[in-house]
Protein backbone atom coordinates (compact mmCIF):
# COMPACT_ATOMS: atom_id res chain seq x y z
CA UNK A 1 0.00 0.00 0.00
CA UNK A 2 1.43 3.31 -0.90
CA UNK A 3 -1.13 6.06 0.18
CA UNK A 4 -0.07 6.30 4.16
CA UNK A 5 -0.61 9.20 5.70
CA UNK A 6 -0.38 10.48 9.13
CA UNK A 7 -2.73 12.41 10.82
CA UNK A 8 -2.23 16.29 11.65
CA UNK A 9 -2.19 15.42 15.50
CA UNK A 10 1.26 13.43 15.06
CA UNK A 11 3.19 15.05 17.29
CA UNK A 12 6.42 17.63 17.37
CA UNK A 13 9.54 17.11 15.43
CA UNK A 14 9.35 14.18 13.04
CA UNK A 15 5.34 13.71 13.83
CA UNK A 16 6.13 9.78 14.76
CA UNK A 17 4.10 9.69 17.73
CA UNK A 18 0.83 8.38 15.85
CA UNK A 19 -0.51 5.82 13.82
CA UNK A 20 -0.63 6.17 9.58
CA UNK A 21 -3.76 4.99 8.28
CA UNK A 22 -4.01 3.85 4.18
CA UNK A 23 -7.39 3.17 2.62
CA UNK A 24 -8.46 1.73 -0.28
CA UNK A 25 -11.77 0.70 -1.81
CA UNK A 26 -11.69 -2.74 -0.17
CA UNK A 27 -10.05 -2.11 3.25
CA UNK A 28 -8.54 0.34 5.69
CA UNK A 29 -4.84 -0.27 7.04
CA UNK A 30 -3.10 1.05 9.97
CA UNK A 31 -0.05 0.73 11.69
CA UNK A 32 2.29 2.18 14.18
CA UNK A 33 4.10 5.13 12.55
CA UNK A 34 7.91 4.65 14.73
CA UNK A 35 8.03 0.64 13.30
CA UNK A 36 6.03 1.25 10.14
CA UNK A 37 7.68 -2.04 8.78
CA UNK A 38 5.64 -4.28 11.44
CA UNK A 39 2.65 -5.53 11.24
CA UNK A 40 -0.54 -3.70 10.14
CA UNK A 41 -4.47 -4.17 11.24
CA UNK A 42 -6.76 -4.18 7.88
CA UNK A 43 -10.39 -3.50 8.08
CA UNK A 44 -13.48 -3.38 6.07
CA UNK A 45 -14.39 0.45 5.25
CA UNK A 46 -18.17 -0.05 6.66
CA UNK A 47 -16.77 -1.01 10.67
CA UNK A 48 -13.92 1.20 10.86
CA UNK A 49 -16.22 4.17 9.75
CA UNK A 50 -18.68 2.63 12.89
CA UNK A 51 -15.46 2.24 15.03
CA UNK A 52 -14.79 6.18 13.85
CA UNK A 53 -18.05 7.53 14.73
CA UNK A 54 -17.87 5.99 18.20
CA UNK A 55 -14.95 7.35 18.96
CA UNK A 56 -15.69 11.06 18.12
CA UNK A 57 -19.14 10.36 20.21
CA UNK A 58 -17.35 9.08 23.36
CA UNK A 59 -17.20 10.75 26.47
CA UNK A 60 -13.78 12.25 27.44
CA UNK A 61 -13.29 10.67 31.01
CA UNK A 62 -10.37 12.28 33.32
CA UNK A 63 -8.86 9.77 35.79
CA UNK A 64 -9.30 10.96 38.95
């Protein structure tokens, strides 16, 4: 897959301090952006978009 791309939250510096997500028409890939030669999780657009959307909706909870 060559379309990786990191998201604008990375970090400082370099920005490796995320994941890099690559899509395609079939699937959605991600992987650790310091060892981006290891392995990757692939997913089926239709959940990750679900897995997405729950995300955003979450509650931000603050350890006490």
């Amino acid at each position: 897959m060559d379309n990786w791309r990191k998201s604008s939250h990375s970090g400082g510096g370099d920005g490796n301090e995320c994941v890099e997500i690559a899509n395609s028409p079939t699937h959605v890939s991600i992987r650790d952006s310091k060892t981006p030669t290891t392995a990757t999780l692939t997913f089926p657009p239709a959940p990750f978009t679900a897995f997405l959307d729950a995300l955003k909706s979450a509650p931000i909870i603050n350890p006490a």
